[in-house]
N, C-alpha and C. Protein backbone atom coordinates (compact mmCIF):
# COMPACT_ATOMS: atom_id res chain seq x y z
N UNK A 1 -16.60 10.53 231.50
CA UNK A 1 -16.25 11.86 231.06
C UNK A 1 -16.05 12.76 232.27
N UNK A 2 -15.69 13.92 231.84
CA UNK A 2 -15.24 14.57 233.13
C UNK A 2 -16.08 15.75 233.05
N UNK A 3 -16.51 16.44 234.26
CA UNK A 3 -17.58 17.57 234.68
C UNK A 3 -16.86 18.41 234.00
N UNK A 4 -15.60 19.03 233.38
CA UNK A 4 -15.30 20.08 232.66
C UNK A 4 -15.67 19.83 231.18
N UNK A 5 -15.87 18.81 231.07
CA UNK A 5 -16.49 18.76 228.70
C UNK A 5 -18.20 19.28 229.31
N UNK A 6 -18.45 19.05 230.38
CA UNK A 6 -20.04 19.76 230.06
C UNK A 6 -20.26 20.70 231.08
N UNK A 7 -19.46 21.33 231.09
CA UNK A 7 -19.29 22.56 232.07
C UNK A 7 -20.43 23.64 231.19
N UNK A 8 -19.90 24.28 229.93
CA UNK A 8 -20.67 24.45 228.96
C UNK A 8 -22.30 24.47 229.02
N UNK A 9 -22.64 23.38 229.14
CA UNK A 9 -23.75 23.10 228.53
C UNK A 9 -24.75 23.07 230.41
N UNK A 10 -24.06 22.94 231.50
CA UNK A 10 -24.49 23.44 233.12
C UNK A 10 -24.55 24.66 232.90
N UNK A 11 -23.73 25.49 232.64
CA UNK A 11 -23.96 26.91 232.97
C UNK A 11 -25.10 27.52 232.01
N UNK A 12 -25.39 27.30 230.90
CA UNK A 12 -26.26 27.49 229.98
C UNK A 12 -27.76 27.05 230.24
N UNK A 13 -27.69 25.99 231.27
CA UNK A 13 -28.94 25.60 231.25
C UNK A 13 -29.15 26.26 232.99
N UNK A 14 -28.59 26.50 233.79
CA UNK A 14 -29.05 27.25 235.22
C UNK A 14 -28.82 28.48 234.85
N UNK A 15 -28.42 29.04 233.51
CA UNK A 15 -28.47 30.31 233.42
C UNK A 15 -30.37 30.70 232.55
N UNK A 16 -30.48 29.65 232.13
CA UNK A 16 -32.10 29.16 231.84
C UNK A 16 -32.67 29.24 232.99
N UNK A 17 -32.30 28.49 233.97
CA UNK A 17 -33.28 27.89 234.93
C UNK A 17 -33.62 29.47 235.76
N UNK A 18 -32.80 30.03 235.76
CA UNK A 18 -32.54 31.20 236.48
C UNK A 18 -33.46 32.16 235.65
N UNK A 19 -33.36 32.52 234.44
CA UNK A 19 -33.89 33.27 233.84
C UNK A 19 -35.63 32.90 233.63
N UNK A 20 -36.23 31.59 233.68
CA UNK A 20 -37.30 31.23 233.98
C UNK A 20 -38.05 31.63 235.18
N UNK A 21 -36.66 31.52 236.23
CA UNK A 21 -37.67 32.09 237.52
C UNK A 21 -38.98 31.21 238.18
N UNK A 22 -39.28 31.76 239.23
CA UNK A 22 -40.20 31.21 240.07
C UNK A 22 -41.67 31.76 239.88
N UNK A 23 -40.87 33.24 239.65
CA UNK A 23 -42.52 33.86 239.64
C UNK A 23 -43.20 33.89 238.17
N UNK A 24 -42.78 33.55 237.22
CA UNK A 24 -43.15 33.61 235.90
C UNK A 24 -43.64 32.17 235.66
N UNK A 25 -44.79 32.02 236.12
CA UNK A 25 -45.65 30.55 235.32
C UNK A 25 -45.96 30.02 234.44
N UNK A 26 -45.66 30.69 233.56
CA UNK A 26 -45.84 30.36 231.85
C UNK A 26 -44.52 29.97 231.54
N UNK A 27 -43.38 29.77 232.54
CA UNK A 27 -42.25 29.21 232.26
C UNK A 27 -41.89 28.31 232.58
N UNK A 28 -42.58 27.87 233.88
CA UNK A 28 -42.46 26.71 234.50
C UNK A 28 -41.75 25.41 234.21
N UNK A 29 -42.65 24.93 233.36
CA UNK A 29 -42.38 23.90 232.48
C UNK A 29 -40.72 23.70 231.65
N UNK A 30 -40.71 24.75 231.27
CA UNK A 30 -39.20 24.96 230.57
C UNK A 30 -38.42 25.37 232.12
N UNK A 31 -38.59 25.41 233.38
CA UNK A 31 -37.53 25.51 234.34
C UNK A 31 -37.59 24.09 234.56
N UNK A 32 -38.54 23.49 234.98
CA UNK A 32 -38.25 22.04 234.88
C UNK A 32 -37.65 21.27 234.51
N UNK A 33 -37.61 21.20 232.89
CA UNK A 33 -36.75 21.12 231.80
C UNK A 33 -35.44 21.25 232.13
N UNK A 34 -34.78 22.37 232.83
CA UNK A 34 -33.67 22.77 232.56
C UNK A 34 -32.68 21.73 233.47
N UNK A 35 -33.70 21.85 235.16
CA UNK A 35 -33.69 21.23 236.17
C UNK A 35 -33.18 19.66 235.21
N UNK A 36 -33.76 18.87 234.54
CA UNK A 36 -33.61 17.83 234.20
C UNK A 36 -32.51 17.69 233.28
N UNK A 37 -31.91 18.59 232.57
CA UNK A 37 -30.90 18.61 231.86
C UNK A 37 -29.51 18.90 232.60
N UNK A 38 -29.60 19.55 233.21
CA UNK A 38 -28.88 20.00 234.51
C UNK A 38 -28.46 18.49 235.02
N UNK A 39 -29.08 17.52 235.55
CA UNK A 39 -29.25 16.50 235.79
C UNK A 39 -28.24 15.61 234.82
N UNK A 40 -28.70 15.60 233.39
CA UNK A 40 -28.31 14.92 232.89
C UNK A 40 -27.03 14.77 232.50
N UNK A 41 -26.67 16.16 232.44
CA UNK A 41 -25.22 16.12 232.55
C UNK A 41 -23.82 15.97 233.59
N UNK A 42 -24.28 16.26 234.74
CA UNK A 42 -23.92 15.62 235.87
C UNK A 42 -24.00 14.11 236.26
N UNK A 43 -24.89 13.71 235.63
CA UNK A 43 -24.62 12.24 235.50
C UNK A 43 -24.17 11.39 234.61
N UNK A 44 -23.95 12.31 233.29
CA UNK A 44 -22.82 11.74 232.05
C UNK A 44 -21.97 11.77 232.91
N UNK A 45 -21.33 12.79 233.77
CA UNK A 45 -20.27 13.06 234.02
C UNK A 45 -19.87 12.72 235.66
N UNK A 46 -21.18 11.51 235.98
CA UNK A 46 -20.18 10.70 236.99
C UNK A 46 -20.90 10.93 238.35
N UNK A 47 -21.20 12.60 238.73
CA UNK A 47 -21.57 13.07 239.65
C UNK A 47 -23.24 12.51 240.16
N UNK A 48 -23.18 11.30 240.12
CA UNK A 48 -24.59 10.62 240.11
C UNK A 48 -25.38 11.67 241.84
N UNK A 49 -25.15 12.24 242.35
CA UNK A 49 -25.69 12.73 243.85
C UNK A 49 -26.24 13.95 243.48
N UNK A 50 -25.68 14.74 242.70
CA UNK A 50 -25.82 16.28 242.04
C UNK A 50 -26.86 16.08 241.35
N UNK A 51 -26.56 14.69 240.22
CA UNK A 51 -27.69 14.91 239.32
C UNK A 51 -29.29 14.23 239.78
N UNK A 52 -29.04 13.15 241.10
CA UNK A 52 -30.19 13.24 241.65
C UNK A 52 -30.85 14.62 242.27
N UNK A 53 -30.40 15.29 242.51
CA UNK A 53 -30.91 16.49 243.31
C UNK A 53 -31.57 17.45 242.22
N UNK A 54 -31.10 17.58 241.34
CA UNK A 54 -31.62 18.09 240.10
C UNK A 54 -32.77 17.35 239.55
N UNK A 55 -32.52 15.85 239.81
CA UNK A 55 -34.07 15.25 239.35
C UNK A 55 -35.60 15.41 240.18
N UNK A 56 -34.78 15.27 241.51
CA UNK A 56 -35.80 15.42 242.36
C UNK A 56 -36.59 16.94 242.20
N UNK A 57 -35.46 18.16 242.17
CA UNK A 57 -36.25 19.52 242.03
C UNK A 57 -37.26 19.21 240.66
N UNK A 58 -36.87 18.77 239.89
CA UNK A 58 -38.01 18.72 238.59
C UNK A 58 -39.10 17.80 239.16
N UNK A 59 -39.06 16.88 239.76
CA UNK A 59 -39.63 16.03 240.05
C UNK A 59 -41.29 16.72 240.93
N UNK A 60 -40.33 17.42 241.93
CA UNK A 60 -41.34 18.19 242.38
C UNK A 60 -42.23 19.34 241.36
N UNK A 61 -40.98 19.94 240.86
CA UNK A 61 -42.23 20.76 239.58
C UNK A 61 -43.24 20.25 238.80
N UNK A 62 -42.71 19.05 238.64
CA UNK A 62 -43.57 17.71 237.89
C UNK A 62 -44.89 17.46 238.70
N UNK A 63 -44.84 17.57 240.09
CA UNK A 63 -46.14 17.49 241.12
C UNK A 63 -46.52 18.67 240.55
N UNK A 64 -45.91 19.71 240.61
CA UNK A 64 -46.62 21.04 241.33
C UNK A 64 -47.63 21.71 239.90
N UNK A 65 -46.81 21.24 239.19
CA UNK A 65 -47.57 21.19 237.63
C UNK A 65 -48.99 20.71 237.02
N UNK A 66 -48.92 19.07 237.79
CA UNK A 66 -49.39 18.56 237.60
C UNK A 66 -49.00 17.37 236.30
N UNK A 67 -48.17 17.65 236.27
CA UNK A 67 -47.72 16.94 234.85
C UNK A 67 -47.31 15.34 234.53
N UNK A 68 -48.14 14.78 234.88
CA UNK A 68 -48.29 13.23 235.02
C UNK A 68 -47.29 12.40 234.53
N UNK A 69 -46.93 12.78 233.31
CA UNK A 69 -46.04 11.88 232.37
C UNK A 69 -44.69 12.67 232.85
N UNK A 70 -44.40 13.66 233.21
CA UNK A 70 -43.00 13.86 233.51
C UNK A 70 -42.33 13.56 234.85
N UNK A 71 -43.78 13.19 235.65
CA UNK A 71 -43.36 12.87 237.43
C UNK A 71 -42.92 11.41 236.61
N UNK A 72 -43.78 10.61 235.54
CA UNK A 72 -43.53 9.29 236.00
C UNK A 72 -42.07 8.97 235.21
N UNK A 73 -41.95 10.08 234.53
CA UNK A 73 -40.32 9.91 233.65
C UNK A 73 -39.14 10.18 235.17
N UNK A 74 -39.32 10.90 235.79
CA UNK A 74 -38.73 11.48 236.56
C UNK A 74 -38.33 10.18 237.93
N UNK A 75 -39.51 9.72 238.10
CA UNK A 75 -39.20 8.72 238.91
C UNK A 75 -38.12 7.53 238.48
N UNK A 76 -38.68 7.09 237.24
CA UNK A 76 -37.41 6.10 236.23
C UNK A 76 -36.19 6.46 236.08
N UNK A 77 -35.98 8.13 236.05
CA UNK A 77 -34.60 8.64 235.93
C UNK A 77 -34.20 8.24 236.98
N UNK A 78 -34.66 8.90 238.19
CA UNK A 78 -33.91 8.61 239.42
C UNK A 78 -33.94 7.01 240.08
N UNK A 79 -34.21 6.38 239.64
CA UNK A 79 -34.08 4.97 239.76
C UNK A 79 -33.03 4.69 239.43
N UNK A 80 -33.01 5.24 238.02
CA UNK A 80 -31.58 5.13 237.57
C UNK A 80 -30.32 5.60 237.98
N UNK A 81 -30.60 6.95 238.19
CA UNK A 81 -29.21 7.32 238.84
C UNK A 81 -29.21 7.10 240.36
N UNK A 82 -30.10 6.66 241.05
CA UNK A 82 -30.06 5.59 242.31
C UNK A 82 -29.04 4.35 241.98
N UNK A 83 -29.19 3.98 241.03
CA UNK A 83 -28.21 2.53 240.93
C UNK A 83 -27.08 2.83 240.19
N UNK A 84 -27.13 4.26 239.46
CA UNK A 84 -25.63 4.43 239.23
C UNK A 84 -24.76 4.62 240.36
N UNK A 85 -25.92 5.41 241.11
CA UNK A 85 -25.17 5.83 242.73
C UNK A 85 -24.43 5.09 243.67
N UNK A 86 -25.45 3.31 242.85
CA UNK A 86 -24.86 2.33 244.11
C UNK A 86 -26.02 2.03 245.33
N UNK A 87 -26.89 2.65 244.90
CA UNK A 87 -27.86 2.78 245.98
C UNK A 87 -29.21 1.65 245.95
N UNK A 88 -29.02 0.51 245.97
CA UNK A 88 -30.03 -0.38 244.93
C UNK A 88 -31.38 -0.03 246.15
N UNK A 89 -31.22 -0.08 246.76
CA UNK A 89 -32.65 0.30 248.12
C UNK A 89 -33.39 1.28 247.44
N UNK A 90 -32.60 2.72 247.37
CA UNK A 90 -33.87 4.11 246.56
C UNK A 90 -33.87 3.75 245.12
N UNK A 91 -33.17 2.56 244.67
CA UNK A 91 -32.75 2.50 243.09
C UNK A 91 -34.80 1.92 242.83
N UNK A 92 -35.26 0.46 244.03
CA UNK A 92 -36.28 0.02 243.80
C UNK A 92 -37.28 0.71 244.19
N UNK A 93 -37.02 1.69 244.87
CA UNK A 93 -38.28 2.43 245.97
C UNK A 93 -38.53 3.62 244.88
N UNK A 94 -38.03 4.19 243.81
CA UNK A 94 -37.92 5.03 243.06
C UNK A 94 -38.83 4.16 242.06
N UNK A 95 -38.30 2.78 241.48
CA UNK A 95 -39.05 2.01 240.35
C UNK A 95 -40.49 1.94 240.92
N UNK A 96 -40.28 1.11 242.17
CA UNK A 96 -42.14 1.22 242.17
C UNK A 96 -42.49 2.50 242.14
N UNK A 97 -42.15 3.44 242.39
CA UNK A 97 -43.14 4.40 242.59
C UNK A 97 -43.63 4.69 241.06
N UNK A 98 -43.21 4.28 240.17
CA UNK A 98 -42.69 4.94 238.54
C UNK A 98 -43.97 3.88 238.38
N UNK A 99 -43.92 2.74 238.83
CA UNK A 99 -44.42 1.75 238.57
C UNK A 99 -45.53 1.90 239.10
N UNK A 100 -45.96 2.18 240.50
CA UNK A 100 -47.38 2.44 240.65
C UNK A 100 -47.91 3.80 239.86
N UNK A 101 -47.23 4.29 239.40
CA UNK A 101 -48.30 5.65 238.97
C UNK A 101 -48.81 5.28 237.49
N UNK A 102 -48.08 4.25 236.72
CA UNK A 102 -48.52 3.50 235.71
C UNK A 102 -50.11 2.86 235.87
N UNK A 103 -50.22 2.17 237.04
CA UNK A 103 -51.12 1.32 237.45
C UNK A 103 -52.47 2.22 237.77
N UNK A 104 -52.11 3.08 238.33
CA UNK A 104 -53.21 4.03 238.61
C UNK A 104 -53.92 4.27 237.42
C-alpha cells in the first residue's frame, strides 16, 4: 500500500501524540500508544525504517513506564520490522531480547 491511504490515520495519531505531551503523565501511556500506531502504519505502508523509529520511541516509554508487557510486545514488533527491513542481525538481537525478558 502506499503512505498516502494512511496519511489519514499518521496525522491523527501525532496529532494525539502531540496533544498527550511530555509533561502530562496521566497520558503517557496513550502517547505511547500513539507512538506504536504511528509505527504501524508506516509499516503497512512499506516504510519499515520510520516505523522502527516509532517503535523504538514507545519502546523507551515502555522502560520509562515501567510497563513490562508492552517493552516485551515492543521488542517482537521490532524484530519484525527488522526483517521486513532486511535486517536479519537486529531482526535476532531484537527476538532475544523479547525472549529474555520472558525468561526473567
Amino acid at each position: 500500500m502506499e503512505l498516502q491511504e494512511y496519511d489519514l490515520a499518521i496525522r491523527a495519531y501525532k496529532k494525539l501524540k502531540d496533544f498527550c505531551g511530555l509533561e502530562n503523565e496521566s497520558l503517557h501511556h496513550l502517547r505511547m500508544k500513539a507512538h506504536e500506531q504511528i509505527s504501524v502504519c508506516y509499516g503497512a505502508a512499506g516504510y519499515y525504517n520510520v516505523a522502527i523509529t516509532y517503535l523504538k520511541k514507545a519502546l523507551q516509554m515502555s522502560y520509562l513506564l515501567r510497563d513490562h508487557v508492552s517493552e516485551l510486545q515492543y521488542y517482537d514488533k521490532l524484530s519484525r520490522e527488522y526483517g521486513n527491513a532486511g535486517n536479519p542481525v537486529k531482526m535476532v538481537e531484537y527476538h532475544k531480547r523479547a525472549f529474555e525478558g520472558l525468561v526473567e
